[in-house]
PDB file of N, CA and C in Angstrom:
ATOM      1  N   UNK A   1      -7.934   2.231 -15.031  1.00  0.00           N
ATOM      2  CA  UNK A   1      -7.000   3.245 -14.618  1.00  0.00           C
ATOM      3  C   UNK A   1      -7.803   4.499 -14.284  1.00  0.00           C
ATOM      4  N   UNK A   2      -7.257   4.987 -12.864  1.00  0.00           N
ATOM      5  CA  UNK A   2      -8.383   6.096 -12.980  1.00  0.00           C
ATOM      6  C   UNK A   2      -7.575   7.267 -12.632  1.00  0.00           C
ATOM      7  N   UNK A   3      -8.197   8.624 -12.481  1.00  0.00           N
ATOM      8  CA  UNK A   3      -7.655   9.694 -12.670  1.00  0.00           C
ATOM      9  C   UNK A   3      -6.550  10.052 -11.418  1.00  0.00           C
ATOM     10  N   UNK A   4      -6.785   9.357 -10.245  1.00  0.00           N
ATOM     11  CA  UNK A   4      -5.739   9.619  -9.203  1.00  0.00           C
ATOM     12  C   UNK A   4      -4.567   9.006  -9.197  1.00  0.00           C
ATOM     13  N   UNK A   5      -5.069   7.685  -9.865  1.00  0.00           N
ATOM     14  CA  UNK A   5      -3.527   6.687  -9.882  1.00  0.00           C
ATOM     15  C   UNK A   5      -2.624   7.577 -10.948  1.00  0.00           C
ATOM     16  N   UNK A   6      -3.225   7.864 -12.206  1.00  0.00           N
ATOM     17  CA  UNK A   6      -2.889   8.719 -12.997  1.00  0.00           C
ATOM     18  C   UNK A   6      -1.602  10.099 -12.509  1.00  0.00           C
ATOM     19  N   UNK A   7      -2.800  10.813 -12.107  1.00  0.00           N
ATOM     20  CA  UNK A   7      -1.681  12.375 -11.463  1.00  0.00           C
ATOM     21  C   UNK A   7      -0.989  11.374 -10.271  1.00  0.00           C
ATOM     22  N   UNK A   8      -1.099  10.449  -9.789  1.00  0.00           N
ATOM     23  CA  UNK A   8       0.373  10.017  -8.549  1.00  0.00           C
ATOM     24  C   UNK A   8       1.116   9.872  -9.927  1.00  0.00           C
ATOM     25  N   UNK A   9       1.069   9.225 -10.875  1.00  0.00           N
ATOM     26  CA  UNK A   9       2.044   8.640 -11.763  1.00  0.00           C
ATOM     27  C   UNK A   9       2.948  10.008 -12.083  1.00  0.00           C
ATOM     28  N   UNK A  10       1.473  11.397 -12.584  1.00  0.00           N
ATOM     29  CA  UNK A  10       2.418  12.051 -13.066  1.00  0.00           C
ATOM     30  C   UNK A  10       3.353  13.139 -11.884  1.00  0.00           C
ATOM     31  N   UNK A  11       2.855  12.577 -10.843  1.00  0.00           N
ATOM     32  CA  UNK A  11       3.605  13.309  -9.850  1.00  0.00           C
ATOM     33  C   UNK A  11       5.104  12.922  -9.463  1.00  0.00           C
ATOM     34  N   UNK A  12       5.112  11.317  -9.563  1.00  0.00           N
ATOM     35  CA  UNK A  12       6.664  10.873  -9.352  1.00  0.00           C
ATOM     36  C   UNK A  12       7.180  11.412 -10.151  1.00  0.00           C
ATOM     37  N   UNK A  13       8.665  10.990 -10.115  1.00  0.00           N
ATOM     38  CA  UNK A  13      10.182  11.920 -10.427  1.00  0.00           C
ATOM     39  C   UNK A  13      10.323  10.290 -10.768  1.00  0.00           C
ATOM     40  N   UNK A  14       9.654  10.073 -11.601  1.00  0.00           N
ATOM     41  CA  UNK A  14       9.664   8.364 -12.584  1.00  0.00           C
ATOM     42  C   UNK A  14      10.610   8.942 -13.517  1.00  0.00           C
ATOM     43  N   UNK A  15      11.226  10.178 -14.163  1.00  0.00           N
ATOM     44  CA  UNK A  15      12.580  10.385 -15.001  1.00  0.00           C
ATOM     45  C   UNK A  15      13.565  10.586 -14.520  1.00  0.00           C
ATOM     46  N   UNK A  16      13.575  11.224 -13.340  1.00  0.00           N
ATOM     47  CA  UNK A  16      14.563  11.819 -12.925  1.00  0.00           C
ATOM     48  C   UNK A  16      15.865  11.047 -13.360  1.00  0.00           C
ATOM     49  N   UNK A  17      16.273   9.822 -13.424  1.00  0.00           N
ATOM     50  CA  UNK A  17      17.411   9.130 -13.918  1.00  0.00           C
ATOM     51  C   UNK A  17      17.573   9.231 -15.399  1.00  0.00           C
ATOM     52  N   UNK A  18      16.501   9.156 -16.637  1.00  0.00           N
ATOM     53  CA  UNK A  18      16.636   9.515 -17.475  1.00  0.00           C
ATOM     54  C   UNK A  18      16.811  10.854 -18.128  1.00  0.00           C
ATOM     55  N   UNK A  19      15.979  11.721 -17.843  1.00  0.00           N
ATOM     56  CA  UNK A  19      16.421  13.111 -18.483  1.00  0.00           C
ATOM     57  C   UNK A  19      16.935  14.149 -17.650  1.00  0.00           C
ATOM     58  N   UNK A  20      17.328  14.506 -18.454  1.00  0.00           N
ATOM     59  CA  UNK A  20      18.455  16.366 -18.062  1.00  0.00           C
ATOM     60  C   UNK A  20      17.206  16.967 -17.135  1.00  0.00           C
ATOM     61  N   UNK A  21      17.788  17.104 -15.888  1.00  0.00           N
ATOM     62  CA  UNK A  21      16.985  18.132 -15.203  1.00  0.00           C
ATOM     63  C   UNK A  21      15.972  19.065 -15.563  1.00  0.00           C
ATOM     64  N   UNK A  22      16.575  19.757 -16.826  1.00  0.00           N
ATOM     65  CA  UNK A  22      15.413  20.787 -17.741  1.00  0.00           C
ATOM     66  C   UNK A  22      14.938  20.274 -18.532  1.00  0.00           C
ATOM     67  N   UNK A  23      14.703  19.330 -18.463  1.00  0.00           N
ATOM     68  CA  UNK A  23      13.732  18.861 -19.248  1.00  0.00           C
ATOM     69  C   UNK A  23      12.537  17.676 -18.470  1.00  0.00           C
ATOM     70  N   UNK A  24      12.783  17.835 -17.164  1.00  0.00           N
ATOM     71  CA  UNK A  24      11.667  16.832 -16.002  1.00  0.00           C
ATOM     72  C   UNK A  24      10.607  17.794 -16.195  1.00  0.00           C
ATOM     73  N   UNK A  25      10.237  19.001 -15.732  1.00  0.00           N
ATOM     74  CA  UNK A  25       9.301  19.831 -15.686  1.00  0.00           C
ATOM     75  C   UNK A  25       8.061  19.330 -17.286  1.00  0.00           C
ATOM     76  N   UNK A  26       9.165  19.398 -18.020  1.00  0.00           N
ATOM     77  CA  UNK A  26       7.927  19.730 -19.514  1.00  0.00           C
ATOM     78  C   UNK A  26       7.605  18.136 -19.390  1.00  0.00           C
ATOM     79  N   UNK A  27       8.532  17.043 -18.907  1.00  0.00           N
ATOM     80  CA  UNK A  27       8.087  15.882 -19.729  1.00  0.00           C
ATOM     81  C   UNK A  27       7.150  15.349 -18.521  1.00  0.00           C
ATOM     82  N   UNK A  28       6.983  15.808 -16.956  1.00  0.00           N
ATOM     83  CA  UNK A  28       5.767  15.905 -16.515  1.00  0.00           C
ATOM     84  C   UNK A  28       4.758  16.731 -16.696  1.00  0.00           C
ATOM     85  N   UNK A  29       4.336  17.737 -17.352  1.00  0.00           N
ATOM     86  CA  UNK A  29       3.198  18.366 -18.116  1.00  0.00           C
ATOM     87  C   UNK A  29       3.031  17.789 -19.453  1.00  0.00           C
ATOM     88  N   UNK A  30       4.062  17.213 -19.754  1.00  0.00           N
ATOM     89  CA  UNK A  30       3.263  16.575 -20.972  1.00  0.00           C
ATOM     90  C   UNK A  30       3.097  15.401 -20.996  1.00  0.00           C
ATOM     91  N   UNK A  31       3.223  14.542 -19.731  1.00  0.00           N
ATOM     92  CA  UNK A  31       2.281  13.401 -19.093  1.00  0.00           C
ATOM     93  C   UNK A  31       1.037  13.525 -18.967  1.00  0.00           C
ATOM     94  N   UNK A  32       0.936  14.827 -17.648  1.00  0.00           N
ATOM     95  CA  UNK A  32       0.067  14.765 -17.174  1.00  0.00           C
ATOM     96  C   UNK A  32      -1.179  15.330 -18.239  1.00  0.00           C
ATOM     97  N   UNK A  33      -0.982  15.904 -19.250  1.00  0.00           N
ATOM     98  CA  UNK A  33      -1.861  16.840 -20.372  1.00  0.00           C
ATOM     99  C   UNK A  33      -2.155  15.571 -20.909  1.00  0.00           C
ATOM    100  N   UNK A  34      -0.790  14.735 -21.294  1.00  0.00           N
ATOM    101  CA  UNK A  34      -1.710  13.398 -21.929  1.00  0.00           C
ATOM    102  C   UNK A  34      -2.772  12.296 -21.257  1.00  0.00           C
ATOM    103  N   UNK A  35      -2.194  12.261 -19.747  1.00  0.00           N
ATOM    104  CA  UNK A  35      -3.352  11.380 -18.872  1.00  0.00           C
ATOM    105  C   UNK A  35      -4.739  11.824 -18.561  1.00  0.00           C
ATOM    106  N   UNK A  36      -4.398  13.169 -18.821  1.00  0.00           N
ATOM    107  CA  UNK A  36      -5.248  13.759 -18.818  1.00  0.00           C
ATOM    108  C   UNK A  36      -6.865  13.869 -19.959  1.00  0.00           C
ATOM    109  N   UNK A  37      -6.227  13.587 -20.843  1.00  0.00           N
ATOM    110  CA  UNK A  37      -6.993  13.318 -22.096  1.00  0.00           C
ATOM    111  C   UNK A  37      -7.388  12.082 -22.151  1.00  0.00           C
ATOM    112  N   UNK A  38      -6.409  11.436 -22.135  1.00  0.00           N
ATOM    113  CA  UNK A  38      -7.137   9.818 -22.163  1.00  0.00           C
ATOM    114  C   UNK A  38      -7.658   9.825 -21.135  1.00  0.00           C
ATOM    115  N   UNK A  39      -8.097  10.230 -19.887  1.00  0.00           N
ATOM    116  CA  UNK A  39      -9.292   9.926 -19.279  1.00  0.00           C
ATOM    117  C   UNK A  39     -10.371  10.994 -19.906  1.00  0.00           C
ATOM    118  N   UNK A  40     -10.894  11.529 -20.278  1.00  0.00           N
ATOM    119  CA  UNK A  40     -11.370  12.150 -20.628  1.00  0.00           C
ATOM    120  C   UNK A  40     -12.142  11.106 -22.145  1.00  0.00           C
ATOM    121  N   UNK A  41     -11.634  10.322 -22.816  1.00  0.00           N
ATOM    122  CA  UNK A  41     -12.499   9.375 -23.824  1.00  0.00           C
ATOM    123  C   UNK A  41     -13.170   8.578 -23.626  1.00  0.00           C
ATOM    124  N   UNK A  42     -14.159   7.976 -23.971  1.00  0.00           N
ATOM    125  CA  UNK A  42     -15.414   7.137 -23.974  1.00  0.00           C
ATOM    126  C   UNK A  42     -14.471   6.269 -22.981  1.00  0.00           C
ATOM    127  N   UNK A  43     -15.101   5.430 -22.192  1.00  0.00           N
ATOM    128  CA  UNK A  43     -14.514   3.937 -21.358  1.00  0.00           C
ATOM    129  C   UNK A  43     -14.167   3.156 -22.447  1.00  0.00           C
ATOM    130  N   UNK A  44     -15.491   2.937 -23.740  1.00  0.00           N
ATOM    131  CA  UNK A  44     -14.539   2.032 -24.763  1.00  0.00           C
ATOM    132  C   UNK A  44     -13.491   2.302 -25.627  1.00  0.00           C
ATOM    133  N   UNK A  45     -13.321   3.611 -25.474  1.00  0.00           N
ATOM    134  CA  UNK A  45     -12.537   3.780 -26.772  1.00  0.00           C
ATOM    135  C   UNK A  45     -10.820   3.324 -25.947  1.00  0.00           C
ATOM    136  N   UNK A  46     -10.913   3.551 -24.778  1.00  0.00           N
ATOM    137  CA  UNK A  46      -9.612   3.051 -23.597  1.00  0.00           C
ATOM    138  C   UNK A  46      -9.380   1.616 -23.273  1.00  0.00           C
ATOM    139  N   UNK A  47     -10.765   0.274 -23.603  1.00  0.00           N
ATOM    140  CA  UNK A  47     -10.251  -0.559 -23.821  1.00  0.00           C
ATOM    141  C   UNK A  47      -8.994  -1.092 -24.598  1.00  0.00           C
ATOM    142  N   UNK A  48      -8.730  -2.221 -24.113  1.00  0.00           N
ATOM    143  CA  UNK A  48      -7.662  -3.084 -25.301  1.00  0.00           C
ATOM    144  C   UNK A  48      -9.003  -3.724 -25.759  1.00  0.00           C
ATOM    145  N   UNK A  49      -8.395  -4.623 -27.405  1.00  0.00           N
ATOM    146  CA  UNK A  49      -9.392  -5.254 -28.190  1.00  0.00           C
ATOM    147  C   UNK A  49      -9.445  -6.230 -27.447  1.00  0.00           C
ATOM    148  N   UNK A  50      -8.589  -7.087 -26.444  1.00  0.00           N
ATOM    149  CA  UNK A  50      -9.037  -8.397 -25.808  1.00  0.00           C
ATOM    150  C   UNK A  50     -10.218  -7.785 -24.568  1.00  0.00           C
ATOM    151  N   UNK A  51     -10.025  -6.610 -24.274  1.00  0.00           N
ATOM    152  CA  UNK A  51     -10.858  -6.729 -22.977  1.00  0.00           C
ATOM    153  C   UNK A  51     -12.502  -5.990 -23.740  1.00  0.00           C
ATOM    154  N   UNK A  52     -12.337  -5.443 -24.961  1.00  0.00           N
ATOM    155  CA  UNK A  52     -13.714  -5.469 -25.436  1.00  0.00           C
ATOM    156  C   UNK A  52     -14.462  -6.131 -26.721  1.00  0.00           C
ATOM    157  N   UNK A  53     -13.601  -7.625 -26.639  1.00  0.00           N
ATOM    158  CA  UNK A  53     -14.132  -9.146 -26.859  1.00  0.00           C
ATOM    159  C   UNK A  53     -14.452  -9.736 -25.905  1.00  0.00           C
ATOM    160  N   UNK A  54     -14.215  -9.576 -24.853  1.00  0.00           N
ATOM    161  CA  UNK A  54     -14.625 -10.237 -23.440  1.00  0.00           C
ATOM    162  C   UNK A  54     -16.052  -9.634 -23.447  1.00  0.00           C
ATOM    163  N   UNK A  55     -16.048  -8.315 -23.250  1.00  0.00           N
ATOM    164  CA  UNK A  55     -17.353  -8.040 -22.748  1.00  0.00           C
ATOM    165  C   UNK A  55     -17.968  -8.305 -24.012  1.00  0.00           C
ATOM    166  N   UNK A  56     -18.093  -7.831 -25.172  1.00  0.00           N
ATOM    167  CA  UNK A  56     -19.002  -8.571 -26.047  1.00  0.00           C
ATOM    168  C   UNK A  56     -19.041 -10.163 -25.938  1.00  0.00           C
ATOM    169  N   UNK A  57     -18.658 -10.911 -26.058  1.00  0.00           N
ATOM    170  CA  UNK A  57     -18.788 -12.267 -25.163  1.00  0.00           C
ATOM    171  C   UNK A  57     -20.515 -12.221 -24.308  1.00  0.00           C
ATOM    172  N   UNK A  58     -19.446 -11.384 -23.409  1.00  0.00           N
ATOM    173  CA  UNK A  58     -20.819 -11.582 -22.541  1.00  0.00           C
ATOM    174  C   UNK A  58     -21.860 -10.568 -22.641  1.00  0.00           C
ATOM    175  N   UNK A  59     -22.186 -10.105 -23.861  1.00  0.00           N
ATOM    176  CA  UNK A  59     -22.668  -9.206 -23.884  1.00  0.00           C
ATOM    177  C   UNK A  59     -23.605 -10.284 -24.906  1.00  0.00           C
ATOM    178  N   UNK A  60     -23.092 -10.773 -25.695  1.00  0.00           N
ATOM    179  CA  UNK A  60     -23.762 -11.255 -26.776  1.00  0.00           C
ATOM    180  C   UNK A  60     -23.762 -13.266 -26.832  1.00  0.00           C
ATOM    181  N   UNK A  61     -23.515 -13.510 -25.353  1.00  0.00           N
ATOM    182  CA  UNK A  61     -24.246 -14.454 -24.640  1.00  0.00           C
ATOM    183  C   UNK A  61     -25.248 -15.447 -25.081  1.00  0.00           C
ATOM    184  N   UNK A  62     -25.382 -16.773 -25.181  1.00  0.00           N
ATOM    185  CA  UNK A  62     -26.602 -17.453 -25.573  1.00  0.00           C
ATOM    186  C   UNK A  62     -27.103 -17.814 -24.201  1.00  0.00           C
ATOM    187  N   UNK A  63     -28.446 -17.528 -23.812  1.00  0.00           N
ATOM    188  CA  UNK A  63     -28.851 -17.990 -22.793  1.00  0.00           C
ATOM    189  C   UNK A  63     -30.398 -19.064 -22.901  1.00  0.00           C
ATOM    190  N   UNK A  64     -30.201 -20.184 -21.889  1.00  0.00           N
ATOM    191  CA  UNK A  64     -30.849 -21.012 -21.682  1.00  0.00           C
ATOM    192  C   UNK A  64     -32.621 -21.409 -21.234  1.00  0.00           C
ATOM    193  N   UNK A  65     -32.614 -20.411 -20.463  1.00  0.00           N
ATOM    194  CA  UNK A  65     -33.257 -20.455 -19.226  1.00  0.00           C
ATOM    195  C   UNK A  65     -34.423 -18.990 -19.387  1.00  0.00           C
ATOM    196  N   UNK A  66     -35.145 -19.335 -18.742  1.00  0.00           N
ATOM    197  CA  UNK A  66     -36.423 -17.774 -18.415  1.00  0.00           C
ATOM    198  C   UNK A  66     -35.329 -16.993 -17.551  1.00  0.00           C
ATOM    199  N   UNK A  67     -35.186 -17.141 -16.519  1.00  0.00           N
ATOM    200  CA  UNK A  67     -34.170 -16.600 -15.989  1.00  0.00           C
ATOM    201  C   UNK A  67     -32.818 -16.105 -16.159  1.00  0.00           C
ATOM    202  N   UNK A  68     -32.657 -17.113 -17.236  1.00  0.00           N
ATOM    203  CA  UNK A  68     -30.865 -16.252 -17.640  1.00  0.00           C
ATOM    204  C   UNK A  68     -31.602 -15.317 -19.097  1.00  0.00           C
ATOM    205  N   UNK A  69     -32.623 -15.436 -19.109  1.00  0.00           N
ATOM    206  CA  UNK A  69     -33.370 -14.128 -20.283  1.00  0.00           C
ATOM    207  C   UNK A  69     -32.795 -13.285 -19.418  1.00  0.00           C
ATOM    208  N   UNK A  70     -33.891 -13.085 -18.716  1.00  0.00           N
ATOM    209  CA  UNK A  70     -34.079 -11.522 -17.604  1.00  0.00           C
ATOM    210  C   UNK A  70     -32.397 -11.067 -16.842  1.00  0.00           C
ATOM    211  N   UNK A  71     -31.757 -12.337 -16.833  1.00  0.00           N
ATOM    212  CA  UNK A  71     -30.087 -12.043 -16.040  1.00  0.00           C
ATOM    213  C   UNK A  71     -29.193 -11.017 -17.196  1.00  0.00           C
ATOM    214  N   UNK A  72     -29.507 -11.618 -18.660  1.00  0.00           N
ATOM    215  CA  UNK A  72     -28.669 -10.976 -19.631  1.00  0.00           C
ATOM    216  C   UNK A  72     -29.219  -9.940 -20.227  1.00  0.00           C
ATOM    217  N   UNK A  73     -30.747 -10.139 -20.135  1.00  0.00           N
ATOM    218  CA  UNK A  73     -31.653  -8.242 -20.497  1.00  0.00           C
ATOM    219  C   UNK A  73     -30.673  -7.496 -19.437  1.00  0.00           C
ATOM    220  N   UNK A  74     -30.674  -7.978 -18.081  1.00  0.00           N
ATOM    221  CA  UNK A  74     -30.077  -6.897 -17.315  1.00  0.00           C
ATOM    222  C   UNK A  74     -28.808  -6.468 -17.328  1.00  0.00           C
ATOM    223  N   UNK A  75     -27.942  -7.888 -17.679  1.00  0.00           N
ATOM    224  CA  UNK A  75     -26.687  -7.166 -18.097  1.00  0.00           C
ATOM    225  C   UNK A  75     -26.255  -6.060 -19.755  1.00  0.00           C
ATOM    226  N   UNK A  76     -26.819  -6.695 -20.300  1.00  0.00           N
ATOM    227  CA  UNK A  76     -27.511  -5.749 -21.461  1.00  0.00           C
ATOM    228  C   UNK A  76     -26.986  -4.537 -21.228  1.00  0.00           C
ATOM    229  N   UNK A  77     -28.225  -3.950 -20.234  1.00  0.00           N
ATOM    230  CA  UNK A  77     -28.551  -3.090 -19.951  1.00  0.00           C
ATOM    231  C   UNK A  77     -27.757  -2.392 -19.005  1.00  0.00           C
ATOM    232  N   UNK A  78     -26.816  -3.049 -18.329  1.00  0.00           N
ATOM    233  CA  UNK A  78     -25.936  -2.415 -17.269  1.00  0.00           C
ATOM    234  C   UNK A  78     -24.962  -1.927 -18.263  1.00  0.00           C
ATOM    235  N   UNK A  79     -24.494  -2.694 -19.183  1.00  0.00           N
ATOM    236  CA  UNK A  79     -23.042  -2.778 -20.287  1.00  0.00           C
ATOM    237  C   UNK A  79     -23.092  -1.776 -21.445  1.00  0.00           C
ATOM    238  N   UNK A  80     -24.576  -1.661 -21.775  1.00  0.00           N
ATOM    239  CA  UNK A  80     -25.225  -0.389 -22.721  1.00  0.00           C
ATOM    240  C   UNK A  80     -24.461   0.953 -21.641  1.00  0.00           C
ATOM    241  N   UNK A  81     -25.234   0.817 -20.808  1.00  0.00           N
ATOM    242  CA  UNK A  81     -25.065   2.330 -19.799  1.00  0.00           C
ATOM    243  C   UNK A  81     -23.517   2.520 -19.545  1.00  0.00           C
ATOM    244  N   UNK A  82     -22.840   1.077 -19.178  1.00  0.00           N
ATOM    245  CA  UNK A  82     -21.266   2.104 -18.920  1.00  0.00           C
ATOM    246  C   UNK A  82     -20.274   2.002 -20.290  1.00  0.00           C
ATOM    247  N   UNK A  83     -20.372   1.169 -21.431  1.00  0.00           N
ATOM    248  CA  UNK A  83     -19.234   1.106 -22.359  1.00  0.00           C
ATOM    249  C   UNK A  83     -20.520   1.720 -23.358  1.00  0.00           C
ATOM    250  N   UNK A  84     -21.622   2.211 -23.531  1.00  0.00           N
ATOM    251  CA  UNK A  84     -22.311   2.654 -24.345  1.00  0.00           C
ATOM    252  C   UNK A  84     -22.543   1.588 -25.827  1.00  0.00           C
ATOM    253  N   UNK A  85     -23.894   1.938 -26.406  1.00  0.00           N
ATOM    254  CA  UNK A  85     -24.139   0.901 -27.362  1.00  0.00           C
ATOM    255  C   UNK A  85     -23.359   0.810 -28.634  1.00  0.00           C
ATOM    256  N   UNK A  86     -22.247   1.630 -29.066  1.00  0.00           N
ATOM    257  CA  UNK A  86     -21.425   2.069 -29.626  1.00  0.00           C
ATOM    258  C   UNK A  86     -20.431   0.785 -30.348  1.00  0.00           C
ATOM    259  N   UNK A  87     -19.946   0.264 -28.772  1.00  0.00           N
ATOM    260  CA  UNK A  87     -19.088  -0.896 -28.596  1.00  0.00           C
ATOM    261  C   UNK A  87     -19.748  -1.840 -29.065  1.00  0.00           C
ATOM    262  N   UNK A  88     -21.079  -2.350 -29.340  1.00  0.00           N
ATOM    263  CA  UNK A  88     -21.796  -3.737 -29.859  1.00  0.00           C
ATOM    264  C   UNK A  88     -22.507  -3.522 -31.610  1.00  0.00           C
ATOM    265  N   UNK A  89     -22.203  -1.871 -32.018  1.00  0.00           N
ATOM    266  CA  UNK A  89     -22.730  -1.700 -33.014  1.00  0.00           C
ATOM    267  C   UNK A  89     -21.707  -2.138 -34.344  1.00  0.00           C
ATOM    268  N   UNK A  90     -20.568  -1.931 -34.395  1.00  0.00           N
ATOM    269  CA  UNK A  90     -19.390  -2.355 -34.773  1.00  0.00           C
ATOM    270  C   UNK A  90     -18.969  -1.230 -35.375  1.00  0.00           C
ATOM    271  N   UNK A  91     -18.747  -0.046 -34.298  1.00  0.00           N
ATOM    272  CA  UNK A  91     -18.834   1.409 -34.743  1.00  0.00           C
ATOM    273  C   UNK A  91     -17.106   1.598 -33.723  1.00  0.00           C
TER     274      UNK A  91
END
């Protein structure tokens, strides 16, 4: 989810059928203050637990081969840099 799909979300009139007119204004600022924040936290901490068992999965991989060494050092190393080592420490 990223920050534009986000503010379109909080831009629709997605209440307008549910709440009292005076009250659309606050309950889109206090969307958008909240979408706002959750992008703003680590990538892992915004996972679900199934989608960061997946990547540990493949993070923590048995590999075969000289080559699937060097394939999973690199993914390693790609998966360190964007969900940080955080997610594999059991932190």
């Amino acid at each position: 989810m990223d920050a534009d799909k986000l503010n379109e979300a909080a831009g629709k009139d997605w209440c307008e059928n549910v709440l009292d007119r005076d009250l659309k204004p606050i309950t889109k600022q206090a969307f958008k203050r909240g979408a706002d924040w959750l992008m703003q936290q680590p990538l892992a901490d915004r996972l679900t637990n199934e989608e960061k068992e997946k990547i540990k999965a493949i993070y923590f991989r048995n590999v075969y081969s000289v080559a699937d060494v060097q394939s999973n050092f690199t993914e390693k190393c790609l998966i360190d840099a964007i969900f940080g080592a955080e997610l594999f420490n059991g932190k």
